[in-house]
PDB file of N, CA and C in Angstrom:
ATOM      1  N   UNK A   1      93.911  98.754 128.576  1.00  0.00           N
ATOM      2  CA  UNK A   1      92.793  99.189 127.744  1.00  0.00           C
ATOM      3  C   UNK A   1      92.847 100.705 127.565  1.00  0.00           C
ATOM      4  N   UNK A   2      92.634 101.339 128.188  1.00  0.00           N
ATOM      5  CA  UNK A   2      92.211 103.139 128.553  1.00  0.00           C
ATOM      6  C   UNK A   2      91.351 103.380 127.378  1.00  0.00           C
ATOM      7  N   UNK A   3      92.330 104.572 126.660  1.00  0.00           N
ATOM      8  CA  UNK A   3      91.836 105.156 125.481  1.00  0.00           C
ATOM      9  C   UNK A   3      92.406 105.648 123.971  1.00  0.00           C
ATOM     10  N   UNK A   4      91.958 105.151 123.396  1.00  0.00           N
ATOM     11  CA  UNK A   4      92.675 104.655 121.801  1.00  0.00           C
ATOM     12  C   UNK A   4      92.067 105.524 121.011  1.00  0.00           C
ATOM     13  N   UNK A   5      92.563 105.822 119.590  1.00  0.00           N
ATOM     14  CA  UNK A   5      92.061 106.259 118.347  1.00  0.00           C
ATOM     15  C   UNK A   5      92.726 105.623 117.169  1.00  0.00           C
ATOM     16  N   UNK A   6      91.822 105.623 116.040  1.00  0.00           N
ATOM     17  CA  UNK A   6      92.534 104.808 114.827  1.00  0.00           C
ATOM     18  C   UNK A   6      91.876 106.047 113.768  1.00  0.00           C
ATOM     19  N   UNK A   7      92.874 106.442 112.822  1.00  0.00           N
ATOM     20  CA  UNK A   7      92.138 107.100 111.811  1.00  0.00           C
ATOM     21  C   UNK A   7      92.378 106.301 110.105  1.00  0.00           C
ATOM     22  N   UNK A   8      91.453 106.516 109.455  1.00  0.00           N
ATOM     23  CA  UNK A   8      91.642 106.433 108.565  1.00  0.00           C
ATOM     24  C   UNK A   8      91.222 107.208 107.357  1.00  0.00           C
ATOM     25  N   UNK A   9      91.815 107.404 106.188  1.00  0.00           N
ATOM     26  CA  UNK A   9      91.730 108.304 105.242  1.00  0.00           C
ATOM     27  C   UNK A   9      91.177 108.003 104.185  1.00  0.00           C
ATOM     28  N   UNK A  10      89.526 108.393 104.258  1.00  0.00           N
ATOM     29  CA  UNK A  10      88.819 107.184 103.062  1.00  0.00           C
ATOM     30  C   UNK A  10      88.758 108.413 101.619  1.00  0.00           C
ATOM     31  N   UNK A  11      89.250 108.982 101.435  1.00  0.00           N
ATOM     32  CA  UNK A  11      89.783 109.747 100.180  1.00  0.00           C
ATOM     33  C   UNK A  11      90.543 108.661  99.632  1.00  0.00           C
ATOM     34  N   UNK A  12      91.980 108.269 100.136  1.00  0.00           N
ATOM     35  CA  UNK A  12      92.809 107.274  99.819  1.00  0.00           C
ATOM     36  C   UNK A  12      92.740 105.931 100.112  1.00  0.00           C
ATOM     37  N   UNK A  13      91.440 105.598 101.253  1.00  0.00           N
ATOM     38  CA  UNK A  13      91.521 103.800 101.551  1.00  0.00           C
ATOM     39  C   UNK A  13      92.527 103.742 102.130  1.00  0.00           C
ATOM     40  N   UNK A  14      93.009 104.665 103.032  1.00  0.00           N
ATOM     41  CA  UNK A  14      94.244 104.294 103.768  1.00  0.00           C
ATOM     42  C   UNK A  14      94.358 104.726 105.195  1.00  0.00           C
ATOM     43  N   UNK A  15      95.218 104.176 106.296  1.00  0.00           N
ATOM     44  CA  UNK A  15      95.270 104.927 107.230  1.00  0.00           C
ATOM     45  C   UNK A  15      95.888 106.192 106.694  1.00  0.00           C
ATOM     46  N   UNK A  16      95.400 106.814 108.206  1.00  0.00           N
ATOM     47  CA  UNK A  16      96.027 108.357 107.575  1.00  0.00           C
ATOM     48  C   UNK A  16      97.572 108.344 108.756  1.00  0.00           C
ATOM     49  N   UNK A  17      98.584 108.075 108.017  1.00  0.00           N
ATOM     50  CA  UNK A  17      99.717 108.072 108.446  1.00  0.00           C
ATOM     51  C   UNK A  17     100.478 109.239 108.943  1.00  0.00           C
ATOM     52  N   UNK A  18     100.858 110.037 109.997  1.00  0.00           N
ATOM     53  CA  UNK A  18     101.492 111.114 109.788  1.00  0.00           C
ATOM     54  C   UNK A  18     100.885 112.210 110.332  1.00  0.00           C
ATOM     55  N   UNK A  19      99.104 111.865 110.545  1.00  0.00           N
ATOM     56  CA  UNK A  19      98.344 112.996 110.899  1.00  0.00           C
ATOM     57  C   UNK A  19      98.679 113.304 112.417  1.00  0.00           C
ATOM     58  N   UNK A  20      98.399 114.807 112.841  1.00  0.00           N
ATOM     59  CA  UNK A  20      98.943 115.243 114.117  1.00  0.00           C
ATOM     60  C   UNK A  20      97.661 115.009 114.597  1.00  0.00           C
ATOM     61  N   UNK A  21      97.652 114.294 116.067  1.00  0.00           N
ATOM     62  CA  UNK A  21      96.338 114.430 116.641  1.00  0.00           C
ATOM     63  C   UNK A  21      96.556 115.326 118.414  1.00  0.00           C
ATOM     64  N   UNK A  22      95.870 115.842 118.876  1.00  0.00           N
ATOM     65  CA  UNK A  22      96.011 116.190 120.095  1.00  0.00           C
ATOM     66  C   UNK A  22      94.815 115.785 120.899  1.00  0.00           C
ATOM     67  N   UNK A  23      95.455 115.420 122.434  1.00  0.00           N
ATOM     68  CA  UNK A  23      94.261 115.000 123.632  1.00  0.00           C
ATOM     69  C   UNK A  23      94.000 115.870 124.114  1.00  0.00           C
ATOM     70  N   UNK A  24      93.006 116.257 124.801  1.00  0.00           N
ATOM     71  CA  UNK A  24      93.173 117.176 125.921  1.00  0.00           C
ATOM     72  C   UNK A  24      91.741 117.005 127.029  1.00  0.00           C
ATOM     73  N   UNK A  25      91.799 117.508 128.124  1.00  0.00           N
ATOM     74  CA  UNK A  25      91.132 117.200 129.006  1.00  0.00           C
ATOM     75  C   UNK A  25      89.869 119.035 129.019  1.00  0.00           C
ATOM     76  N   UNK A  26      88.716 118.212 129.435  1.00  0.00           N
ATOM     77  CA  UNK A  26      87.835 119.501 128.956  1.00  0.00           C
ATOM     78  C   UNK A  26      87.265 119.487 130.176  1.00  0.00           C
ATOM     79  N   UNK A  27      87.024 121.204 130.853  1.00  0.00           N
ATOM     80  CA  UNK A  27      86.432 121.191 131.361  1.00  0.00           C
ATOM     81  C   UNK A  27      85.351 122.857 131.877  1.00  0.00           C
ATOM     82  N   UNK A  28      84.060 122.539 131.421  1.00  0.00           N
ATOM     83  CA  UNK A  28      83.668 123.811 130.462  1.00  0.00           C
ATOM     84  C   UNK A  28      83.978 124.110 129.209  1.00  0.00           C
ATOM     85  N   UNK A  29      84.655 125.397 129.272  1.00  0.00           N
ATOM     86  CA  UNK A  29      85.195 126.465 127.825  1.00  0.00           C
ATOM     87  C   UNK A  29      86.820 125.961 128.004  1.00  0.00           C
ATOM     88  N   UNK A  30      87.451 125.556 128.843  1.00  0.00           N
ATOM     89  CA  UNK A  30      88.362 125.296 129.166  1.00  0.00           C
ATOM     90  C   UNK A  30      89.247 123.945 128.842  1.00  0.00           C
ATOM     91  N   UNK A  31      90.403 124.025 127.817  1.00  0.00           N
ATOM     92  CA  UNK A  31      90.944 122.151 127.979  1.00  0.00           C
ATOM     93  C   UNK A  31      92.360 122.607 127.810  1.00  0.00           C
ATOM     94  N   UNK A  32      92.725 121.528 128.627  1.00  0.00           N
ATOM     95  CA  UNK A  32      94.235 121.549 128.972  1.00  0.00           C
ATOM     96  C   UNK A  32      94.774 120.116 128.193  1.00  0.00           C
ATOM     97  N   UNK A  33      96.024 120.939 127.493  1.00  0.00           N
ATOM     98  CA  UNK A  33      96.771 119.568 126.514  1.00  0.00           C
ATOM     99  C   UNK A  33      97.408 118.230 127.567  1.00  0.00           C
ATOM    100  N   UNK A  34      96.577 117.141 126.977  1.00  0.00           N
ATOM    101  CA  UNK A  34      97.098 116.216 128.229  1.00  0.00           C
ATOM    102  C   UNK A  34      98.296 115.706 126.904  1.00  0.00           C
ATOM    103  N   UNK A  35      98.227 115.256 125.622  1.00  0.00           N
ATOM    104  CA  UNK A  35      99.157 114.710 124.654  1.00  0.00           C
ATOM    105  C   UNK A  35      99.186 114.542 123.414  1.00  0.00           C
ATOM    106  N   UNK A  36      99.989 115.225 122.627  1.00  0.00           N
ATOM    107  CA  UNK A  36     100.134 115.416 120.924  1.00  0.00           C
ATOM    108  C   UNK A  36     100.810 114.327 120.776  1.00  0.00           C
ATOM    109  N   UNK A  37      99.900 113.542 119.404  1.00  0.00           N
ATOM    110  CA  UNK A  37     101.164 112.579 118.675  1.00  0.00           C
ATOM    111  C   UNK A  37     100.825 112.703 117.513  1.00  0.00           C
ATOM    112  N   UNK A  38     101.838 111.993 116.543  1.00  0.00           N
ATOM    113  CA  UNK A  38     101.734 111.574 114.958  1.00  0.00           C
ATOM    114  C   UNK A  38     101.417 110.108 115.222  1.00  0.00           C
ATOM    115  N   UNK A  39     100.075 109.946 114.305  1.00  0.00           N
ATOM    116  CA  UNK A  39      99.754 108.595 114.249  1.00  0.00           C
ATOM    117  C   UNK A  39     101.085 108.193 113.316  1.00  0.00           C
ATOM    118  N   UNK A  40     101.378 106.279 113.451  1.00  0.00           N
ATOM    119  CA  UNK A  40     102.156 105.779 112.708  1.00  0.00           C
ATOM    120  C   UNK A  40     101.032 105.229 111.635  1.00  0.00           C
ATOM    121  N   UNK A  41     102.114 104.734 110.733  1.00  0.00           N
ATOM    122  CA  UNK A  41     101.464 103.957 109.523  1.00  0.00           C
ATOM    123  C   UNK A  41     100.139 103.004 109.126  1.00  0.00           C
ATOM    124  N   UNK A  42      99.736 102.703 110.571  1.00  0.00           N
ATOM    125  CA  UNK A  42      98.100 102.155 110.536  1.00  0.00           C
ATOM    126  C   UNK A  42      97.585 102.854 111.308  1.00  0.00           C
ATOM    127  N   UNK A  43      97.984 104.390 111.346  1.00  0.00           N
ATOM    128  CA  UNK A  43      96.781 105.506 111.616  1.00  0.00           C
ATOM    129  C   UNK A  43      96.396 105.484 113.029  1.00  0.00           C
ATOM    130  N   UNK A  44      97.555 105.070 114.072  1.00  0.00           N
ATOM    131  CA  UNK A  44      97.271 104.670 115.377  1.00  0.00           C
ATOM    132  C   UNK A  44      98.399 105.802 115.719  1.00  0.00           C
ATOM    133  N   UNK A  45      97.959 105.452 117.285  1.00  0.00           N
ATOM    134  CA  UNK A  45      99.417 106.002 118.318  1.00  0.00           C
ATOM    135  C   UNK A  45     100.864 105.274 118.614  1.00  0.00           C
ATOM    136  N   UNK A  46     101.545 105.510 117.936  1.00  0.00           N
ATOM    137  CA  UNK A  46     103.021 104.780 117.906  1.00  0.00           C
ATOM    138  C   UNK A  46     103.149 104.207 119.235  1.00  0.00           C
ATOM    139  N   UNK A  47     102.876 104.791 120.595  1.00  0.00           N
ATOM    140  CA  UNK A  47     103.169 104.543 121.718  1.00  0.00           C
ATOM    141  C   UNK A  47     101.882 103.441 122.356  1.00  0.00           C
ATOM    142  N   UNK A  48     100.598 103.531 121.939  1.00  0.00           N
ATOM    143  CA  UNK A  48      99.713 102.204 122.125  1.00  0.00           C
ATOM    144  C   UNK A  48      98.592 103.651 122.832  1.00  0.00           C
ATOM    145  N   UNK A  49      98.203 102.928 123.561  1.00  0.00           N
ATOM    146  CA  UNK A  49      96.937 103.395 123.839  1.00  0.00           C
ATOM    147  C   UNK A  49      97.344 105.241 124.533  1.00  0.00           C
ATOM    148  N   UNK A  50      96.110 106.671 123.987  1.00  0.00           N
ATOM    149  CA  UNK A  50      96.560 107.727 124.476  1.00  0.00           C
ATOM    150  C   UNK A  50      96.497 107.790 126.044  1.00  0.00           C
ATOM    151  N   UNK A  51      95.755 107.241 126.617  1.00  0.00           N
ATOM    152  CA  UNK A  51      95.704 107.078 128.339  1.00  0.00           C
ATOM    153  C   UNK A  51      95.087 105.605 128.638  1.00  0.00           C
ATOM    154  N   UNK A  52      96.262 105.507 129.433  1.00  0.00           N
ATOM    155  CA  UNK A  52      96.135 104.218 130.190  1.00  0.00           C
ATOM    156  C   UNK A  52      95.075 103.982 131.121  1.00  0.00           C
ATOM    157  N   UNK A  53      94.806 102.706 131.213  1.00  0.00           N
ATOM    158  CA  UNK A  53      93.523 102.377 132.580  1.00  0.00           C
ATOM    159  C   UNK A  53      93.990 103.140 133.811  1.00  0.00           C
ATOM    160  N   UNK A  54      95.239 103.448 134.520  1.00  0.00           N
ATOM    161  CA  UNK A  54      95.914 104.093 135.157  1.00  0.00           C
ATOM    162  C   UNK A  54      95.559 105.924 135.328  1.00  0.00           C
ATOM    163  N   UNK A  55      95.628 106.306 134.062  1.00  0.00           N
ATOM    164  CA  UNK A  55      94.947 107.702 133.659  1.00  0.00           C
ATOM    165  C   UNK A  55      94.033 107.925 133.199  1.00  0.00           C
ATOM    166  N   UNK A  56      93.016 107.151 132.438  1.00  0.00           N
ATOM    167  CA  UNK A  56      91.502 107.298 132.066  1.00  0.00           C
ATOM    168  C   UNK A  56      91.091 107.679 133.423  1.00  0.00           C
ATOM    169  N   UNK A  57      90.354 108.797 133.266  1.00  0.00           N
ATOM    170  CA  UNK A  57      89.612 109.272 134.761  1.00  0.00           C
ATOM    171  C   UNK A  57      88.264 109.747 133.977  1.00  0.00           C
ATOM    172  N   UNK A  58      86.705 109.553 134.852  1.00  0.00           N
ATOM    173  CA  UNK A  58      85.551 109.751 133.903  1.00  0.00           C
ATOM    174  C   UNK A  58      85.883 111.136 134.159  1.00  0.00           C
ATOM    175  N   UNK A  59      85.229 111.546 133.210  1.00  0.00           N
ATOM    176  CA  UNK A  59      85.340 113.132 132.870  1.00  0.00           C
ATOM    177  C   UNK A  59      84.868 113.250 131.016  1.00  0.00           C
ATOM    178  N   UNK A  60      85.242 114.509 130.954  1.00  0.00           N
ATOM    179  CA  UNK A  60      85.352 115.026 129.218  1.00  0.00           C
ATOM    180  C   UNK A  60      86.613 115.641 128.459  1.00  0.00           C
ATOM    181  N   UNK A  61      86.844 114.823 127.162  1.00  0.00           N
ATOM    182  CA  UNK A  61      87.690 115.288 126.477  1.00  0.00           C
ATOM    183  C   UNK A  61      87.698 115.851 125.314  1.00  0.00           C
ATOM    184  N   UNK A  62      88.404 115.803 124.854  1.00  0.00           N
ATOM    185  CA  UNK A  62      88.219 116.818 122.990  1.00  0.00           C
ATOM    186  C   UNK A  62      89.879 116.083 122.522  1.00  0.00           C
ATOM    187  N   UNK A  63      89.446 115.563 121.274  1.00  0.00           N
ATOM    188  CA  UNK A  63      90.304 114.815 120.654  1.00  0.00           C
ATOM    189  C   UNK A  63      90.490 115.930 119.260  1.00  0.00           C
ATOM    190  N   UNK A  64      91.688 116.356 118.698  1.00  0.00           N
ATOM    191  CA  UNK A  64      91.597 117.428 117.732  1.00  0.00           C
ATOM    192  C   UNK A  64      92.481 116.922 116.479  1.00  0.00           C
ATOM    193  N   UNK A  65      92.029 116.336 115.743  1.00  0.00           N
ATOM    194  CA  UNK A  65      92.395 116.102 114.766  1.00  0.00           C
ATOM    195  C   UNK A  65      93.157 116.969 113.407  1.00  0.00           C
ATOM    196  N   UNK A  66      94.328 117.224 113.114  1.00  0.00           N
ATOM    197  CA  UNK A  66      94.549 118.257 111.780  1.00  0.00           C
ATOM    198  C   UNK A  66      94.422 117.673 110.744  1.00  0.00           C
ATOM    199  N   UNK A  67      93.247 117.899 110.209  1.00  0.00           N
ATOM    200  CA  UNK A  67      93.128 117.293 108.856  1.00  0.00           C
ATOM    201  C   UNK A  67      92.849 118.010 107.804  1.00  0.00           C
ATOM    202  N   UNK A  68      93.144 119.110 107.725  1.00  0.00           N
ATOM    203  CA  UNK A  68      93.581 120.047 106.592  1.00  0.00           C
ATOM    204  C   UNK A  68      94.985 119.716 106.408  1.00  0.00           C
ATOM    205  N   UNK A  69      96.166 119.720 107.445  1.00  0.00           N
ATOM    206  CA  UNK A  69      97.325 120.059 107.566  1.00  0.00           C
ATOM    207  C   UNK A  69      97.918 118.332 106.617  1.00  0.00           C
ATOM    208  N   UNK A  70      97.102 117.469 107.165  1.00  0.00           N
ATOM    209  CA  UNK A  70      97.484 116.026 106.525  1.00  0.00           C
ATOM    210  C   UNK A  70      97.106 115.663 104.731  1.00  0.00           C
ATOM    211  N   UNK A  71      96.031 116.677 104.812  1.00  0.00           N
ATOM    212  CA  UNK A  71      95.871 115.940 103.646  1.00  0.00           C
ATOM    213  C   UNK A  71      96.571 117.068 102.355  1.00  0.00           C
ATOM    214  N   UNK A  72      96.802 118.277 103.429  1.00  0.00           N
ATOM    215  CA  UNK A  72      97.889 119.018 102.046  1.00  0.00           C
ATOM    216  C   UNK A  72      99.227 118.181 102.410  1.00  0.00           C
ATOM    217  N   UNK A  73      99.660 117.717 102.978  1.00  0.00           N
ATOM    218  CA  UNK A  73     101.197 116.830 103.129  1.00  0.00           C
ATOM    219  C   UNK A  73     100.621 115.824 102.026  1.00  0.00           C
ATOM    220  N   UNK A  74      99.629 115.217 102.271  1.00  0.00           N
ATOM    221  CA  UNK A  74      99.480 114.135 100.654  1.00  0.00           C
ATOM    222  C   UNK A  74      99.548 114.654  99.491  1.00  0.00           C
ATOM    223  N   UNK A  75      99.509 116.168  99.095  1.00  0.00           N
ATOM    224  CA  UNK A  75      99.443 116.552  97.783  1.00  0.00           C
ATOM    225  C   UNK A  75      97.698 117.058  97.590  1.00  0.00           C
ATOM    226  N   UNK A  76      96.765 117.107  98.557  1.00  0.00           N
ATOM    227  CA  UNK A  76      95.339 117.513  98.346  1.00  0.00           C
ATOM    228  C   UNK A  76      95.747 118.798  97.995  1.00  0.00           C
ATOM    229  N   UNK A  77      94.722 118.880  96.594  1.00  0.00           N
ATOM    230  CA  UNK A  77      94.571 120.710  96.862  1.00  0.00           C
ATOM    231  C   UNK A  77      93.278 120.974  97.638  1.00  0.00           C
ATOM    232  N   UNK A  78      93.198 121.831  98.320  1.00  0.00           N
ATOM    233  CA  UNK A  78      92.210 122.547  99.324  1.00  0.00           C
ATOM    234  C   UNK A  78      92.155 123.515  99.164  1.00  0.00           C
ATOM    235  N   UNK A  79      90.482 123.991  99.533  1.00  0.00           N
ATOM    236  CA  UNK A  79      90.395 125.531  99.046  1.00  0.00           C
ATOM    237  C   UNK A  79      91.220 125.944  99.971  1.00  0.00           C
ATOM    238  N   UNK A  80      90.984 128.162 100.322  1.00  0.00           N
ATOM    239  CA  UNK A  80      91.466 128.188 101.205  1.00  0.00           C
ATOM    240  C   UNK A  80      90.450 129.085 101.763  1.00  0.00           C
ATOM    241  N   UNK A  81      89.817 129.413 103.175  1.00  0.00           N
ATOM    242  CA  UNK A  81      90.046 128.402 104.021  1.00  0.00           C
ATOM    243  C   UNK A  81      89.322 126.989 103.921  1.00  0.00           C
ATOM    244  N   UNK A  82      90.151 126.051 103.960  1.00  0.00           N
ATOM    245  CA  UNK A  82      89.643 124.596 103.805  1.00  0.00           C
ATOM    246  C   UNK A  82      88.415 124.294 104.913  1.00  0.00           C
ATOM    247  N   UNK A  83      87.587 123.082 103.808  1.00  0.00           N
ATOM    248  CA  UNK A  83      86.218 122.563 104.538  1.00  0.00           C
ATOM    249  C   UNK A  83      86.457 122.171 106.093  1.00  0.00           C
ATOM    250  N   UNK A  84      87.219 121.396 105.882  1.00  0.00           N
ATOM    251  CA  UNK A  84      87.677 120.656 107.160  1.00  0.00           C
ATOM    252  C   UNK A  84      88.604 121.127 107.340  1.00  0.00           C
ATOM    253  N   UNK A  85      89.075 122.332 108.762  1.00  0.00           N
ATOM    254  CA  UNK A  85      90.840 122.392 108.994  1.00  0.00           C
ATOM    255  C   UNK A  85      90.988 121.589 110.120  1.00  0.00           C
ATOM    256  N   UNK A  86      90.559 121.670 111.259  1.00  0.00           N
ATOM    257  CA  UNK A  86      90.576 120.511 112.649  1.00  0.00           C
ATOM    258  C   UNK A  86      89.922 120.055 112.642  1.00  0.00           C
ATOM    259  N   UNK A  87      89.653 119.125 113.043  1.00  0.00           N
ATOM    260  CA  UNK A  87      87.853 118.099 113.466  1.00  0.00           C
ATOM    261  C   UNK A  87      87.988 118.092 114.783  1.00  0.00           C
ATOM    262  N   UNK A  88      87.191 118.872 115.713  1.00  0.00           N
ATOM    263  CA  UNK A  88      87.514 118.843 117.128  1.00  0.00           C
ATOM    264  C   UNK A  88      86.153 117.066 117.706  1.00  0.00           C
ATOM    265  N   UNK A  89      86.312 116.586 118.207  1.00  0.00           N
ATOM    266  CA  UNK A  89      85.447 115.438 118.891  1.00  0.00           C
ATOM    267  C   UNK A  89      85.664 115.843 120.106  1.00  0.00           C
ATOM    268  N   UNK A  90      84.214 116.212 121.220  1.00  0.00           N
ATOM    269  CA  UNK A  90      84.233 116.476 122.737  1.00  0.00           C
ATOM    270  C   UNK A  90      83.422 114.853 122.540  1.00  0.00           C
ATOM    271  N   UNK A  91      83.892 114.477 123.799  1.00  0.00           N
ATOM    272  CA  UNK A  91      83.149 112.846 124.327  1.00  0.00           C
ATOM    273  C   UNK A  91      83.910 113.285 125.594  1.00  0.00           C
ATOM    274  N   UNK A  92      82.366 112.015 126.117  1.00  0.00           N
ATOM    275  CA  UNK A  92      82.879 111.993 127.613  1.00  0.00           C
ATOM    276  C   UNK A  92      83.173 110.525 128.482  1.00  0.00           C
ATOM    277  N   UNK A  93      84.038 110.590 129.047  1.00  0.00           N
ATOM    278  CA  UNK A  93      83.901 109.084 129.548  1.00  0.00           C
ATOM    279  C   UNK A  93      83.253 109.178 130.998  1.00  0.00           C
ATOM    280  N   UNK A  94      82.651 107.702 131.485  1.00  0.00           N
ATOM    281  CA  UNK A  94      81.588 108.451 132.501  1.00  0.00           C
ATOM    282  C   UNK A  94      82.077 106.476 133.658  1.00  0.00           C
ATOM    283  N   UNK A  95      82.875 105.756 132.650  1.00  0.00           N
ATOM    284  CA  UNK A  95      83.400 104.774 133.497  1.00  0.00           C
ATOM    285  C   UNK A  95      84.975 104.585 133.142  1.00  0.00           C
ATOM    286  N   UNK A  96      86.055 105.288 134.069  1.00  0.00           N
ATOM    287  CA  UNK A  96      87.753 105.132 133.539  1.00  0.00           C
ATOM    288  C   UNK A  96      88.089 103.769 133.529  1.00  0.00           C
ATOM    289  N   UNK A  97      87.301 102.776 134.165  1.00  0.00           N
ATOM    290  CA  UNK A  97      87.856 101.230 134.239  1.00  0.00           C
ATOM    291  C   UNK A  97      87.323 100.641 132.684  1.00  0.00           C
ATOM    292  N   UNK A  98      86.775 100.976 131.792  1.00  0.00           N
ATOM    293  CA  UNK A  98      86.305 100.384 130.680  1.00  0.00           C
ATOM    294  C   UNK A  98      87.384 101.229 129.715  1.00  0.00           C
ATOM    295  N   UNK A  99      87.955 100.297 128.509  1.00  0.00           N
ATOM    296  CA  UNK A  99      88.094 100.833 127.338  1.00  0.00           C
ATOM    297  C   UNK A  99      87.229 101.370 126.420  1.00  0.00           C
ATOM    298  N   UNK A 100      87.922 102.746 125.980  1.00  0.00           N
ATOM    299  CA  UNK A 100      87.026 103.921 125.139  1.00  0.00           C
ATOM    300  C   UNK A 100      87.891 103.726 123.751  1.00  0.00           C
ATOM    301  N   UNK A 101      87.402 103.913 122.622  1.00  0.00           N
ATOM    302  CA  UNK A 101      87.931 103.402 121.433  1.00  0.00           C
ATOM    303  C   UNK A 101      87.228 104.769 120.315  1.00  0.00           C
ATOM    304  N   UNK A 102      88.481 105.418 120.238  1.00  0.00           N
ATOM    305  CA  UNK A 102      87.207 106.770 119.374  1.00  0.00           C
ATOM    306  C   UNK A 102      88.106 106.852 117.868  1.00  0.00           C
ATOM    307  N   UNK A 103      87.764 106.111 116.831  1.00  0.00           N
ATOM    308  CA  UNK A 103      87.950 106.328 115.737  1.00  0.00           C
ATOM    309  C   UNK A 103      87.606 107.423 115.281  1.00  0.00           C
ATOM    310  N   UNK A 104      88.074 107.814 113.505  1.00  0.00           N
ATOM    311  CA  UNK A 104      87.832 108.829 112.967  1.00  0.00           C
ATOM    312  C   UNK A 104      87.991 108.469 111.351  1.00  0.00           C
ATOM    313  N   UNK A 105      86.814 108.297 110.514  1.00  0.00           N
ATOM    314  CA  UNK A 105      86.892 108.263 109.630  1.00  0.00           C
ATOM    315  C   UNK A 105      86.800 109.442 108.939  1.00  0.00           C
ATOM    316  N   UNK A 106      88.175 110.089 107.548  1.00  0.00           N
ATOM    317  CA  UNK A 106      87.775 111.240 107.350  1.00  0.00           C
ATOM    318  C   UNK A 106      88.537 111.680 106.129  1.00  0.00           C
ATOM    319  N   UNK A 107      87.634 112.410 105.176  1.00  0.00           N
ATOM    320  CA  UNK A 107      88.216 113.350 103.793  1.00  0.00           C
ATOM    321  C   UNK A 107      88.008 114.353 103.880  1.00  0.00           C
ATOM    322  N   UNK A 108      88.606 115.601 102.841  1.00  0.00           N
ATOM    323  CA  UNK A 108      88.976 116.538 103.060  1.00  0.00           C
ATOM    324  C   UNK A 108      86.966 117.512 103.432  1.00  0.00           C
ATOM    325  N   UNK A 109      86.259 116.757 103.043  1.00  0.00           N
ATOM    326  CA  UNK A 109      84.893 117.222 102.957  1.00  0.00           C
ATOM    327  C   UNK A 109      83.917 116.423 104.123  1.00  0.00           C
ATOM    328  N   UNK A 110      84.710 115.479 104.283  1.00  0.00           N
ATOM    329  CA  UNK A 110      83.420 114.879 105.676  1.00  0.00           C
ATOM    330  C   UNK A 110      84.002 113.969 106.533  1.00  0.00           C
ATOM    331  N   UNK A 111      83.662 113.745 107.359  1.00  0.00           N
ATOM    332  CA  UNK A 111      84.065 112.741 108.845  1.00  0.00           C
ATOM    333  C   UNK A 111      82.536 111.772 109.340  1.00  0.00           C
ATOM    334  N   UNK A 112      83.313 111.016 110.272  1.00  0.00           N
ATOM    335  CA  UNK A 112      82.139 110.311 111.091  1.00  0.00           C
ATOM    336  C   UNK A 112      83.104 109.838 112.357  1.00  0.00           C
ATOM    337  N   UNK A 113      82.650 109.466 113.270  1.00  0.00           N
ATOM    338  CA  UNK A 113      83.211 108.887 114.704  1.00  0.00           C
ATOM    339  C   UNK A 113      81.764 107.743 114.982  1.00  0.00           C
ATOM    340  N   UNK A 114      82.805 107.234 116.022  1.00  0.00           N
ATOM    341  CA  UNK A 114      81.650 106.262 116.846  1.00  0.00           C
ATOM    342  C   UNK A 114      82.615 105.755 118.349  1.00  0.00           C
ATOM    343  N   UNK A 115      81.644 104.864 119.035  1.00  0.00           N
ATOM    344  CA  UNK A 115      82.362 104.480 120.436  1.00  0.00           C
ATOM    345  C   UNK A 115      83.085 103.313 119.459  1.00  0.00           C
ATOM    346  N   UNK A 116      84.184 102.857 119.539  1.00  0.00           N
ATOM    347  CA  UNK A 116      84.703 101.417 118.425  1.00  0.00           C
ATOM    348  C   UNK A 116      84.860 100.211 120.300  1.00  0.00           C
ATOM    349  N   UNK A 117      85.079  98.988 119.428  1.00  0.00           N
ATOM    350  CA  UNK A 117      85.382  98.806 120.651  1.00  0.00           C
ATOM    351  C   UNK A 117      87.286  98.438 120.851  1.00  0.00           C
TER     352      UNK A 117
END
């Protein structure tokens, strides 16, 4: 189970394929990179879940999304500096034995998240 993300790109109705996402572990002002990936083609982690039941530990993270950087690779024009350049998400997990599921719906002008399951 651990902890997952799915994005999708509702500008296009599509996953957002390609986008760089980074994990990192927060604590305070302070976060340390736990793992960068490129989602694959349904807007996931090529490798499956970003931390395993094994490494989910309760605590707080920050999930950082580049979504300026993705949607000029599609051909968006964006002002400059663009509306959206990262979408940072702090959440916290407060049980590591449960799966955490943190989607990201998002265009070059707005986002939303939720717990998914």
């Amino acid at each position: 189970m651990g902890l997952s993300t799915h994005v999708l790109d509702t500008m296009h109705g599509t996953p957002a394929a390609a986008m760089q996402v980074a994990l990192y572990a927060t604590h305070g002002d302070a976060a340390t990179l736990l793992k960068r990936v490129t989602l694959n083609a349904d807007g996931r982690n090529p490798d499956g879940p970003l931390l395993d039941d094994a490494s989910l530990k309760a605590g707080t993270y920050r999930l950082a999304f580049e979504v300026a950087a993705y949607f000029r690779a599609r051909g968006v024009q964006l002002p400059e500096p663009p509306f959206l350049n990262e979408v940072h998400l702090d959440f916290g997990i407060a049980h590591g034995g449960q799966h955490y599921h943190v989607p990201l719906l998002v265009s070059p002008w707005s986002y939303s998240t939720y717990r998914g399951s």
